[in-house]
N, C-alpha and C. Protein backbone atom coordinates (compact mmCIF):
# COMPACT_ATOMS: atom_id res chain seq x y z
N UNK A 1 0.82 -1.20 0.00
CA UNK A 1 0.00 0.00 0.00
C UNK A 1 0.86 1.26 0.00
N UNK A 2 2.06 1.06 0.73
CA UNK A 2 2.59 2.46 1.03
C UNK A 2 4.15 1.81 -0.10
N UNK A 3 4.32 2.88 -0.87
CA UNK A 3 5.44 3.14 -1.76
C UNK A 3 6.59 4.35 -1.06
N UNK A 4 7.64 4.10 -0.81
CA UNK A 4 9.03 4.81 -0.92
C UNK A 4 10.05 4.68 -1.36
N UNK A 5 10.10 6.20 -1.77
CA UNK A 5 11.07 5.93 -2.74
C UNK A 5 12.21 6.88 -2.84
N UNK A 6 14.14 6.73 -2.65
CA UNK A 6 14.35 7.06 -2.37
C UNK A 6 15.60 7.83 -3.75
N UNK A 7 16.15 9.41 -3.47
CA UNK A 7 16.43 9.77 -4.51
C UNK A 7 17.72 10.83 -3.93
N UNK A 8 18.51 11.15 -5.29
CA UNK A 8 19.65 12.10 -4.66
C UNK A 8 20.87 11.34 -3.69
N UNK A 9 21.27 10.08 -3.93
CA UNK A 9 22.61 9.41 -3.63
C UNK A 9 23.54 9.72 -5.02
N UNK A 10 24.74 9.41 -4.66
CA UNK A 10 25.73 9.80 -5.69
C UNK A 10 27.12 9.57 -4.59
N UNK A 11 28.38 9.84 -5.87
CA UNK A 11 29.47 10.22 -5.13
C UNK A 11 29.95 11.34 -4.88
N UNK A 12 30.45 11.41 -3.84
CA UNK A 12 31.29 13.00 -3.60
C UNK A 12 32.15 13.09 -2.99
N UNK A 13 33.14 13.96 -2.79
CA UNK A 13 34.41 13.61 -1.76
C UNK A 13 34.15 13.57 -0.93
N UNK A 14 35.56 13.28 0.09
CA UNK A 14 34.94 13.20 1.60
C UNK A 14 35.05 15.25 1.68
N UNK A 15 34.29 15.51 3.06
CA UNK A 15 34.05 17.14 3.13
C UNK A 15 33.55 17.82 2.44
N UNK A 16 32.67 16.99 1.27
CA UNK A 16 31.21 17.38 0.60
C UNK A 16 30.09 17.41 1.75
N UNK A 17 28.86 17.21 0.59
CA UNK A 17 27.76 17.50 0.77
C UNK A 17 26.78 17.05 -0.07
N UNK A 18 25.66 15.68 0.39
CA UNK A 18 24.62 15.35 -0.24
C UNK A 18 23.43 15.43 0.19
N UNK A 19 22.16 15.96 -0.42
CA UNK A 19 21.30 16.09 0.16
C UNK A 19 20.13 14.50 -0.46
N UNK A 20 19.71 13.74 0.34
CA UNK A 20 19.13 12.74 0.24
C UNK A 20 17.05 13.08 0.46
N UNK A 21 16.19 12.87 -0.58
CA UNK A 21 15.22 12.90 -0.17
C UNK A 21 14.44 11.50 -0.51
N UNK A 22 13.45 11.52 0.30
CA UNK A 22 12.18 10.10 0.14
C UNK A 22 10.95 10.63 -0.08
N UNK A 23 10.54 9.96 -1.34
CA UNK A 23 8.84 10.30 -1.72
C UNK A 23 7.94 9.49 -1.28
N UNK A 24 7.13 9.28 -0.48
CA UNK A 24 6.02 8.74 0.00
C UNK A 24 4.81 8.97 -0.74
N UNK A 25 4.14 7.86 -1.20
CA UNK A 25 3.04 7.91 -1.59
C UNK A 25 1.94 6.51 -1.46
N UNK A 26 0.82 6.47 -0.95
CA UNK A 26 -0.12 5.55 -0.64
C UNK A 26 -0.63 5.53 0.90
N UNK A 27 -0.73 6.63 1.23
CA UNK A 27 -0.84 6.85 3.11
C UNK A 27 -0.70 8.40 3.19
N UNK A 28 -1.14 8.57 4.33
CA UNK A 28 -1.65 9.59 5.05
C UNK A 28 0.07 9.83 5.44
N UNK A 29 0.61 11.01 4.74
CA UNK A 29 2.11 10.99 4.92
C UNK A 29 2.13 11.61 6.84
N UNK A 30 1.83 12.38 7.20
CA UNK A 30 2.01 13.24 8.13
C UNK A 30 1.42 12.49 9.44
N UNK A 31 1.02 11.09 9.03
CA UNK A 31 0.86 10.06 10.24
C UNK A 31 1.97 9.38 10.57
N UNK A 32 2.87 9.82 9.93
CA UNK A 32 4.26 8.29 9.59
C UNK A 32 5.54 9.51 10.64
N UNK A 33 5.68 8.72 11.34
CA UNK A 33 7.29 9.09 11.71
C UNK A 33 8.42 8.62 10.28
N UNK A 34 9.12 9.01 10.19
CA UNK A 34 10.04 8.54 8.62
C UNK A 34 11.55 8.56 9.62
N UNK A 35 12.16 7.66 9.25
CA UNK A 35 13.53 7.41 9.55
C UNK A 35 14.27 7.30 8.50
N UNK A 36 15.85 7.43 8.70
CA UNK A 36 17.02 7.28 7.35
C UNK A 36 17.68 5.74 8.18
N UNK A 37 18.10 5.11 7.87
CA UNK A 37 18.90 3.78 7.98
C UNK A 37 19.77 3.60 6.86
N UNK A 38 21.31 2.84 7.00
CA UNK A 38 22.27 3.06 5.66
C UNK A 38 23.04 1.55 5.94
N UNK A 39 23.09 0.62 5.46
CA UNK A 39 24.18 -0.30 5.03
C UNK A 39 24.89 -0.46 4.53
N UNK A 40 26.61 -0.27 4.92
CA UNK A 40 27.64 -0.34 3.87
C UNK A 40 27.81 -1.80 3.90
N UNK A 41 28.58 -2.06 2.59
CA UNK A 41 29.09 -3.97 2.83
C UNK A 41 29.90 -4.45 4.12
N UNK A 42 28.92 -5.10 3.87
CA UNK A 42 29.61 -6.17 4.95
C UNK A 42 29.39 -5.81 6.39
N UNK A 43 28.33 -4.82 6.64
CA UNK A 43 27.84 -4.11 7.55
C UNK A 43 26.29 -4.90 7.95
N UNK A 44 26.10 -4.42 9.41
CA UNK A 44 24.26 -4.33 9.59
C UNK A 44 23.87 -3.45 9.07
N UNK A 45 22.28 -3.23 8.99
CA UNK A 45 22.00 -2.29 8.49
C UNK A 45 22.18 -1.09 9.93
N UNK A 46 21.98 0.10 10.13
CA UNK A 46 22.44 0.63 11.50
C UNK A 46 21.13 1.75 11.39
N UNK A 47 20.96 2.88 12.54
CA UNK A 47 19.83 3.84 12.56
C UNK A 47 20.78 4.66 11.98
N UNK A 48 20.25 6.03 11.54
CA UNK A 48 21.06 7.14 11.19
C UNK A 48 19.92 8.08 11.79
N UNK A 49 19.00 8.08 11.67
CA UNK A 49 18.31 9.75 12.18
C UNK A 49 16.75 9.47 11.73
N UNK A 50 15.86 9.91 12.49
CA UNK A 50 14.56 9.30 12.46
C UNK A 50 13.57 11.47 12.30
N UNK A 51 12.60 11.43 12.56
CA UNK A 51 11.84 12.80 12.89
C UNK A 51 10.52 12.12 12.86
N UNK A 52 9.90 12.65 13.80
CA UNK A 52 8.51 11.89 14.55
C UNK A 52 7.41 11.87 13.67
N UNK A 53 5.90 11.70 14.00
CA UNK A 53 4.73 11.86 12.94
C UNK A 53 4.39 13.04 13.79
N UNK A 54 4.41 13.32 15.45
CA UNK A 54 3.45 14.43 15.76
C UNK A 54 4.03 15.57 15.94
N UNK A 55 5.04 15.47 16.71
CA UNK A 55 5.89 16.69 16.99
C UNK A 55 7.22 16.90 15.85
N UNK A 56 7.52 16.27 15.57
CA UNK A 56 8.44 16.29 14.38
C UNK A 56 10.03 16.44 15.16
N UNK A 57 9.50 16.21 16.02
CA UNK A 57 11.03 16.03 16.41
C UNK A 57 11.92 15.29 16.11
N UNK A 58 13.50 15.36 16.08
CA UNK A 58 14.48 14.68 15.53
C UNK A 58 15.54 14.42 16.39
N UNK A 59 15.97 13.11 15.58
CA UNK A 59 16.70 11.76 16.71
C UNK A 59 18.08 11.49 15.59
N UNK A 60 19.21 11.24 16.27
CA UNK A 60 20.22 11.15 15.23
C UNK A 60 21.27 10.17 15.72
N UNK A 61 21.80 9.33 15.34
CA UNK A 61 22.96 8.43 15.39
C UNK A 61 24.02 9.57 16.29
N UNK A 62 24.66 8.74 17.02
CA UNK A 62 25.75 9.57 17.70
C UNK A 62 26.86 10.15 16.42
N UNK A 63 27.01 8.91 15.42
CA UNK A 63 27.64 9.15 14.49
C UNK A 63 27.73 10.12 13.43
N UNK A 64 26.62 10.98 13.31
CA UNK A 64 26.17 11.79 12.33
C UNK A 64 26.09 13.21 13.20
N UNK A 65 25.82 13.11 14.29
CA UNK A 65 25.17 14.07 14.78
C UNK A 65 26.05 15.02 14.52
N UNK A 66 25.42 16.74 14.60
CA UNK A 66 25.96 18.19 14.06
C UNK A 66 26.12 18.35 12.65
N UNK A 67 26.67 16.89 11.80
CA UNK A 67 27.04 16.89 10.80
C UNK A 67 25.45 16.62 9.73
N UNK A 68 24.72 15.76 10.04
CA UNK A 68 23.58 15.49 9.39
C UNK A 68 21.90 15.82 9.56
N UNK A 69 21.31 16.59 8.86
CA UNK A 69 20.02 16.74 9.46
C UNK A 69 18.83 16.13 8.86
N UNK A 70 17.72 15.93 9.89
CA UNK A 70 16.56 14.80 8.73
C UNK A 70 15.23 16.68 8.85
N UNK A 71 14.30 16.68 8.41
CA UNK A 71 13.67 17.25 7.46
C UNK A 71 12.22 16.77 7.07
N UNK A 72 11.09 16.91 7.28
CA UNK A 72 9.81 16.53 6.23
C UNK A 72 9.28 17.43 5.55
N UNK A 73 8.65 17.72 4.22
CA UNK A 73 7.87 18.33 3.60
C UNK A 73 6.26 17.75 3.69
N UNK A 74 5.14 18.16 4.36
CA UNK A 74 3.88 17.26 4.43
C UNK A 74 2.75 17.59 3.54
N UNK A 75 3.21 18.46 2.71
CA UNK A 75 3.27 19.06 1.42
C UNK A 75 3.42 18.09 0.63
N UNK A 76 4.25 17.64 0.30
CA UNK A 76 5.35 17.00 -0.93
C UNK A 76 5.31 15.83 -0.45
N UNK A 77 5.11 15.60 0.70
CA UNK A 77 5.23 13.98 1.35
C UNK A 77 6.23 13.31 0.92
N UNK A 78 7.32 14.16 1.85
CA UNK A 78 8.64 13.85 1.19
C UNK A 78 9.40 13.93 2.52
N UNK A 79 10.53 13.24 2.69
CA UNK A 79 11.68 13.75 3.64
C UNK A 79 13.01 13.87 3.23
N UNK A 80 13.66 14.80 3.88
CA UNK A 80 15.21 14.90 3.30
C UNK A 80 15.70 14.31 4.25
N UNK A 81 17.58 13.98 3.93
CA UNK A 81 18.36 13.92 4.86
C UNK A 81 19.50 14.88 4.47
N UNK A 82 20.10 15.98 4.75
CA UNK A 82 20.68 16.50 4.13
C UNK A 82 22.56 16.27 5.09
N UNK A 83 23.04 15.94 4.59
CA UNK A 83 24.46 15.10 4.70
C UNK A 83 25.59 16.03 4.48
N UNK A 84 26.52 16.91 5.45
CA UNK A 84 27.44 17.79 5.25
C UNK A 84 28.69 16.94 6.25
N UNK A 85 29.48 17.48 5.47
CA UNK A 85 30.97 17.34 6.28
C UNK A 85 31.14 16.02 5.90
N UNK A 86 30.70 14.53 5.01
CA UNK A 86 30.81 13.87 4.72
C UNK A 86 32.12 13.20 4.52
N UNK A 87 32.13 11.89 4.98
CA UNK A 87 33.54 10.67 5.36
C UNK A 87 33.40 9.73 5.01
N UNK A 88 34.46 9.23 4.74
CA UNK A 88 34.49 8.20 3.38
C UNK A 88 33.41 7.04 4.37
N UNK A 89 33.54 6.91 5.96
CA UNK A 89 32.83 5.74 6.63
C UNK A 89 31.00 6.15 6.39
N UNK A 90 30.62 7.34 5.84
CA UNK A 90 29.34 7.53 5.57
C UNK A 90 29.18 6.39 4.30
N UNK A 91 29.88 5.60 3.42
CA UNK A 91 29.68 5.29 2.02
C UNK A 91 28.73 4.12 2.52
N UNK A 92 27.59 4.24 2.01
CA UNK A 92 26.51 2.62 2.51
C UNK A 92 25.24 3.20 1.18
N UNK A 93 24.74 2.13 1.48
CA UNK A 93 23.26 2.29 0.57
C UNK A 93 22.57 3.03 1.97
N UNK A 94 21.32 3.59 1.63
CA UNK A 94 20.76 4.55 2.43
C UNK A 94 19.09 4.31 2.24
N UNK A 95 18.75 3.99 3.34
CA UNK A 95 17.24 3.44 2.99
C UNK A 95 16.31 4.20 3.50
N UNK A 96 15.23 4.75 3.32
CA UNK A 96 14.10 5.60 4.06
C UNK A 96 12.81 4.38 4.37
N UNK A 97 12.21 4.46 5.94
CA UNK A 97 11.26 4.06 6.64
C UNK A 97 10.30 4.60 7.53
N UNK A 98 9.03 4.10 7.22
CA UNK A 98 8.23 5.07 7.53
C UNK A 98 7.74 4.04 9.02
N UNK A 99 7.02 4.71 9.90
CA UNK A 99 6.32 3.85 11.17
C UNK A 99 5.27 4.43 11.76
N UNK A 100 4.39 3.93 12.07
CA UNK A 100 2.93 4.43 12.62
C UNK A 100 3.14 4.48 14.37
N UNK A 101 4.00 4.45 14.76
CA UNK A 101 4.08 4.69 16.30
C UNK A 101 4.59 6.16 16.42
N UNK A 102 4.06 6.39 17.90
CA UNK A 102 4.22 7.83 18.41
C UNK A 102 5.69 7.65 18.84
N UNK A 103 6.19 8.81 19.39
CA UNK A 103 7.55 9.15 19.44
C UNK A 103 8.59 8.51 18.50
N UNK A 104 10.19 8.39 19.63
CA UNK A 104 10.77 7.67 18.38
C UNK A 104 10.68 6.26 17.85
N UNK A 105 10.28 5.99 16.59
CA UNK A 105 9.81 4.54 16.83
C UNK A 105 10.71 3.17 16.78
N UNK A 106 10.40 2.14 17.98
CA UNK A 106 10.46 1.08 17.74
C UNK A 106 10.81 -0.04 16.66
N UNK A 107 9.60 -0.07 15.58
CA UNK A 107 9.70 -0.57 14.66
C UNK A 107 9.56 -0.17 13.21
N UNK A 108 9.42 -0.14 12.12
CA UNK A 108 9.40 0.73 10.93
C UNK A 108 8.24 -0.73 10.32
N UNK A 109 7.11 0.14 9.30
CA UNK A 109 6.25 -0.67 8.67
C UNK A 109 6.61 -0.86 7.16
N UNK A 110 7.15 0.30 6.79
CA UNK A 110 7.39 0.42 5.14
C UNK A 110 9.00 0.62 4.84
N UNK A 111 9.52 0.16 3.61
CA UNK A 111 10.80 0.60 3.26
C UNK A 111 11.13 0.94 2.37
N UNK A 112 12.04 1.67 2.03
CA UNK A 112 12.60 1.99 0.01
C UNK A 112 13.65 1.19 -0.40
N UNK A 113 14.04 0.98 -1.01
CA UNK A 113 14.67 0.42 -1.69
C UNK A 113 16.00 0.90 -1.45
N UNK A 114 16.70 1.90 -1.28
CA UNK A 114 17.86 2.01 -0.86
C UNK A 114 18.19 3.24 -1.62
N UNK A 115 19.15 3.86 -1.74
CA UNK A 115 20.14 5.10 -2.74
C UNK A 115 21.60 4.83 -1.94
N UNK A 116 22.40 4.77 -3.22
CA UNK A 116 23.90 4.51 -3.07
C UNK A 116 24.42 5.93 -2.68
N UNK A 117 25.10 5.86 -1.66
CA UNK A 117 26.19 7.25 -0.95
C UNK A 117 27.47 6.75 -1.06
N UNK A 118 28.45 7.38 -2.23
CA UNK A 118 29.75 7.17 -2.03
C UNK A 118 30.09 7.61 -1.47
N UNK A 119 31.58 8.07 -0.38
CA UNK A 119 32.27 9.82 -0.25
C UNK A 119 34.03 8.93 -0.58
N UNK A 120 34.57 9.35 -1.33
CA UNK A 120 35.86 9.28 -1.85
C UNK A 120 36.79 10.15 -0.71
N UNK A 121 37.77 9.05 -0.36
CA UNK A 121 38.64 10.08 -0.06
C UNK A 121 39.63 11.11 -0.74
């Protein structure tokens, strides 16, 4: 029922800058908490940064934090992740998930398919 889909991965050096967004469509977007999650090889998949359905508040990997921010449009039914100061250990596929629980959530119901993040040193 619910489609995401995720857009704007690429390569860039390290101490770039990518901005990552997810299109949601088939649901009531502004019910969904949306999270970013990223798997490089040979990796788990890990959290990176979530923003709620009610308050919109935002939650971030220790790893990212200062450096990365998450974003919704409820408009566009869309979310960004926008990715600065970027290191070659950011390079993973990058997945967007949406979840019907309040605060930060637990579990995720929907997923995208992934977008490739290089960063070159």
């Amino acid at each position: 029922q619910v489609q995401l889909v995720e857009s704007g991965g690429g390569l860039v050096q390290a101490g770039g800058s990518l901005r990552l967004s997810c299109a949601a469509s088939g649901h009531t977007f502004s019910s969904y908490a949306m999270g970013w999650f990223r798997q490089a090889p040979g990796k788990v998949r890990e959290f990176v940064a979530v923003i709620t359905r009610n308050s919109g508040s935002a939650y971030y990997a220790d790893s990212v934090k200062g450096r990365f921010t998450i974003s919704r449009d409820n408009v566009k039914n869309t979310v960004y992740l926008q990715m600065n100061s970027l290191k070659p250990e950011d390079t993973a596929v990058y997945y967007c998930a949406a979840s019907l629980e309040y605060g930060p959530p637990k579990r995720y119901d929907y997923w995208g398919q992934g977008s490739q993040v290089t960063v070159s040193s």
